[in-house]
N, C-alpha and C. Protein backbone atom coordinates (compact mmCIF):
# COMPACT_ATOMS: atom_id res chain seq x y z
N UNK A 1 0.83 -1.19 0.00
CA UNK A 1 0.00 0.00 0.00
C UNK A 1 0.88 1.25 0.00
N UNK A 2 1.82 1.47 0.75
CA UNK A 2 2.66 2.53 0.88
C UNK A 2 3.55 2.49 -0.37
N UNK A 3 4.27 1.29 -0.82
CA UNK A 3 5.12 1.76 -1.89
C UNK A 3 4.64 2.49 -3.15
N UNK A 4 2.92 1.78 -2.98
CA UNK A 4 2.19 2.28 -4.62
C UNK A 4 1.94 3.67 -4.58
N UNK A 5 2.07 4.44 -3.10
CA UNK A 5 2.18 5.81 -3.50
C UNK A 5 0.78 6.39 -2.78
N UNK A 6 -0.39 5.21 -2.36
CA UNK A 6 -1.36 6.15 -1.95
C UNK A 6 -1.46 6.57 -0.52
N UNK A 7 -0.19 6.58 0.31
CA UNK A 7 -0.62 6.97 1.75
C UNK A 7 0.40 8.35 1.41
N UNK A 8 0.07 9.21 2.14
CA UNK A 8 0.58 10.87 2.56
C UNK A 8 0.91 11.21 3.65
N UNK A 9 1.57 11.51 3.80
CA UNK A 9 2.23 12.40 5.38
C UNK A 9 2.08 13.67 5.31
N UNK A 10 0.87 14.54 5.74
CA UNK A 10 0.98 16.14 5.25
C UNK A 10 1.48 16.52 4.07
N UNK A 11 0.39 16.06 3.16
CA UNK A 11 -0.14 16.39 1.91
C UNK A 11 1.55 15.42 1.29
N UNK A 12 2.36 14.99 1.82
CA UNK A 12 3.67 14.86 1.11
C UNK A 12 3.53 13.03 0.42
N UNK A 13 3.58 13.13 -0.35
CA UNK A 13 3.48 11.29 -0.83
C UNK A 13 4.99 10.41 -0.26
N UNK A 14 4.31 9.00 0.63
CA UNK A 14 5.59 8.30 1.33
C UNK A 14 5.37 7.21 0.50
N UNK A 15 6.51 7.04 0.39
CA UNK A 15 6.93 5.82 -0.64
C UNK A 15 8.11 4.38 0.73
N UNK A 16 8.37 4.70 1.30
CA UNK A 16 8.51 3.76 2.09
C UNK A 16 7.84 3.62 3.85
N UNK A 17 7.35 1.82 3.88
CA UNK A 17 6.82 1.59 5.00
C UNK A 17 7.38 1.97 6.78
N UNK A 18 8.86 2.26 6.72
CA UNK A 18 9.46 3.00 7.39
C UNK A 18 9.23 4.78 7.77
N UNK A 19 8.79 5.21 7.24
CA UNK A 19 8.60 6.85 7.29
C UNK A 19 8.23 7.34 8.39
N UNK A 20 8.84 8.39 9.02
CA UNK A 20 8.69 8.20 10.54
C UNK A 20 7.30 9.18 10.23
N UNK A 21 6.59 9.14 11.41
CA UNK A 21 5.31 9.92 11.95
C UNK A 21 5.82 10.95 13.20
N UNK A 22 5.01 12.04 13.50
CA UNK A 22 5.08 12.36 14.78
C UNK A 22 3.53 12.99 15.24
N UNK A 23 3.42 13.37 16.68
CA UNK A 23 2.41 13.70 16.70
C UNK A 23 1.69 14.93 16.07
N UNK A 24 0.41 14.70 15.77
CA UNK A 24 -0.15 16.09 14.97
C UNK A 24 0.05 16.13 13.30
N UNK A 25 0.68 14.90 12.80
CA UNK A 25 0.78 14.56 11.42
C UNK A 25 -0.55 14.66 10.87
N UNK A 26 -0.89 14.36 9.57
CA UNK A 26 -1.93 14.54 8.92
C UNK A 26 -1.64 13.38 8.18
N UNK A 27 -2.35 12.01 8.30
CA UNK A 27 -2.67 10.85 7.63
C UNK A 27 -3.09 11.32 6.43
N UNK A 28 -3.00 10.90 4.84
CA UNK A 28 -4.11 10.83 4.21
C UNK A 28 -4.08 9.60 3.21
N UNK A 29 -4.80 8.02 3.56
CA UNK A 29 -4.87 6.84 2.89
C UNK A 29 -5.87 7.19 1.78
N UNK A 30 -5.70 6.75 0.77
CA UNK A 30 -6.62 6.00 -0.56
C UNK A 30 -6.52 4.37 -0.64
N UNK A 31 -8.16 4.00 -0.32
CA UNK A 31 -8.09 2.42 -0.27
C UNK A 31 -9.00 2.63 -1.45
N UNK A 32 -9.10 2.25 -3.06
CA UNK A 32 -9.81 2.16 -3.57
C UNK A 32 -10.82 3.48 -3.93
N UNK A 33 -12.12 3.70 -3.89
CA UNK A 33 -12.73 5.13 -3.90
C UNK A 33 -12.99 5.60 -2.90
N UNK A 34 -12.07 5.26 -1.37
CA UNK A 34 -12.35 5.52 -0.16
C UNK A 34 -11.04 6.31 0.08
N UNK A 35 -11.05 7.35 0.48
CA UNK A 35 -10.07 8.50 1.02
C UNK A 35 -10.31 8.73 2.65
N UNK A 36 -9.73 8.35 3.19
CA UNK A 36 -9.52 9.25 4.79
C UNK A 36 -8.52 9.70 5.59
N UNK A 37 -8.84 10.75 6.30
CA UNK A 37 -7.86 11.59 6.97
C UNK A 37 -7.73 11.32 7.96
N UNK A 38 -6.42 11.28 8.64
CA UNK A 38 -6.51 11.01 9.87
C UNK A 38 -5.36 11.54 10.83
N UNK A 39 -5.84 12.32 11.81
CA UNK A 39 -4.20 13.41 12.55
C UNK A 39 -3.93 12.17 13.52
N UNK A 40 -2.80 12.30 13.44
CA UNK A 40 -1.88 11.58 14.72
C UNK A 40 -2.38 12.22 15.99
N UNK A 41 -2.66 11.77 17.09
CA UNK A 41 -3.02 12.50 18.34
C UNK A 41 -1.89 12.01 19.24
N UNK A 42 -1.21 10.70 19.60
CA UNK A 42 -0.08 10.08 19.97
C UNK A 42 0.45 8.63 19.61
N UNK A 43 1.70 8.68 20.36
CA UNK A 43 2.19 7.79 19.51
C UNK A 43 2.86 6.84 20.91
N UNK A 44 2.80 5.38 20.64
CA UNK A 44 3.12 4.55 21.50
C UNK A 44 3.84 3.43 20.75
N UNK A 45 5.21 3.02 21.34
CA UNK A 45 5.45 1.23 21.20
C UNK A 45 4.66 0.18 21.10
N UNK A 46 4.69 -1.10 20.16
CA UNK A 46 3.73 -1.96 19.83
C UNK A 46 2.84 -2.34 20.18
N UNK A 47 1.92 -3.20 19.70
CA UNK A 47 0.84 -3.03 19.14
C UNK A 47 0.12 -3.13 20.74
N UNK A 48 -1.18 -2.37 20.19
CA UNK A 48 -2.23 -1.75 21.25
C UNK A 48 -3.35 -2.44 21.20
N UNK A 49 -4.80 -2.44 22.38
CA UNK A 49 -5.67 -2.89 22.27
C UNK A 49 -6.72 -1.88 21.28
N UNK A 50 -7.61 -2.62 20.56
CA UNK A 50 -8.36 -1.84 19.92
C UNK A 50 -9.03 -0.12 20.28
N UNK A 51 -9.26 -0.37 21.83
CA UNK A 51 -9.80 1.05 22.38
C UNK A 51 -8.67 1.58 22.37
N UNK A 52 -7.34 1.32 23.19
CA UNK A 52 -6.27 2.57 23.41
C UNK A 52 -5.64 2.78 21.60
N UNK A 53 -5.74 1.82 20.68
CA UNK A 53 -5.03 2.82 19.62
C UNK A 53 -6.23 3.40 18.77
N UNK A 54 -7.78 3.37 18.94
CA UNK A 54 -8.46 4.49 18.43
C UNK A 54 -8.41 5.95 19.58
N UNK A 55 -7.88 6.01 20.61
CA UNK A 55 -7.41 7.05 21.00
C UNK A 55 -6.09 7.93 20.67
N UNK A 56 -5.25 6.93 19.68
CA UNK A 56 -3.92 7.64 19.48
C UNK A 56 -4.27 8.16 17.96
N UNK A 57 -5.54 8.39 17.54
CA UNK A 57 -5.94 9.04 15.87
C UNK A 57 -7.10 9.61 16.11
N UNK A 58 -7.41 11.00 15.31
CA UNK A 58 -8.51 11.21 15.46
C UNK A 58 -8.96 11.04 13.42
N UNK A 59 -10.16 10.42 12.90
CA UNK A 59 -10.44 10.51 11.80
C UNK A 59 -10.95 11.56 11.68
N UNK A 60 -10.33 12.64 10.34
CA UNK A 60 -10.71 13.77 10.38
C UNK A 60 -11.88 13.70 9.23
N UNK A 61 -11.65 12.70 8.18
CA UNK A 61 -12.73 12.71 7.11
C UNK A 61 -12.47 11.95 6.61
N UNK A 62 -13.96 10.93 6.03
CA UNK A 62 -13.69 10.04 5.37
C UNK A 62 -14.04 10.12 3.92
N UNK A 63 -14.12 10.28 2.45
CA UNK A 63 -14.80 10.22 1.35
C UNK A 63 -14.59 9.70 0.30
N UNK A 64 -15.77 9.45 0.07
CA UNK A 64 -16.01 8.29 -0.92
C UNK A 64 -16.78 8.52 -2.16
């Protein structure tokens, strides 16, 4: 997904799965005709339970 070019880091196109984030970034994925935004709110070491990592994003918009 990342190498083909459709995820963004503040408006910037990332081409590798490594690309660092920080907080207050601006997500923006294309899955198909689905676009959504999403700000970093924080950031934690591996993987989280479903409730605490929908607290570390807020979705700013989704469209389709």
């Amino acid at each position: 997904m990342i190498s083909s070019g459709v995820v963004r880091v503040n408006a910037r196109r990332v081409k590798k799965p490594s690309a660092e984030i920080t907080i207050d970034d601006v997500l923006t994925l294309r899955h198909g005709k689905v676009v959504r935004v999403i700000k970093v709110l924080s950031l934690e070491e591996g993987r989280k339970s479903y409730d605490k990592a929908k607290k570390m994003y807020e979705d700013i918009e989704q469209i389709k």
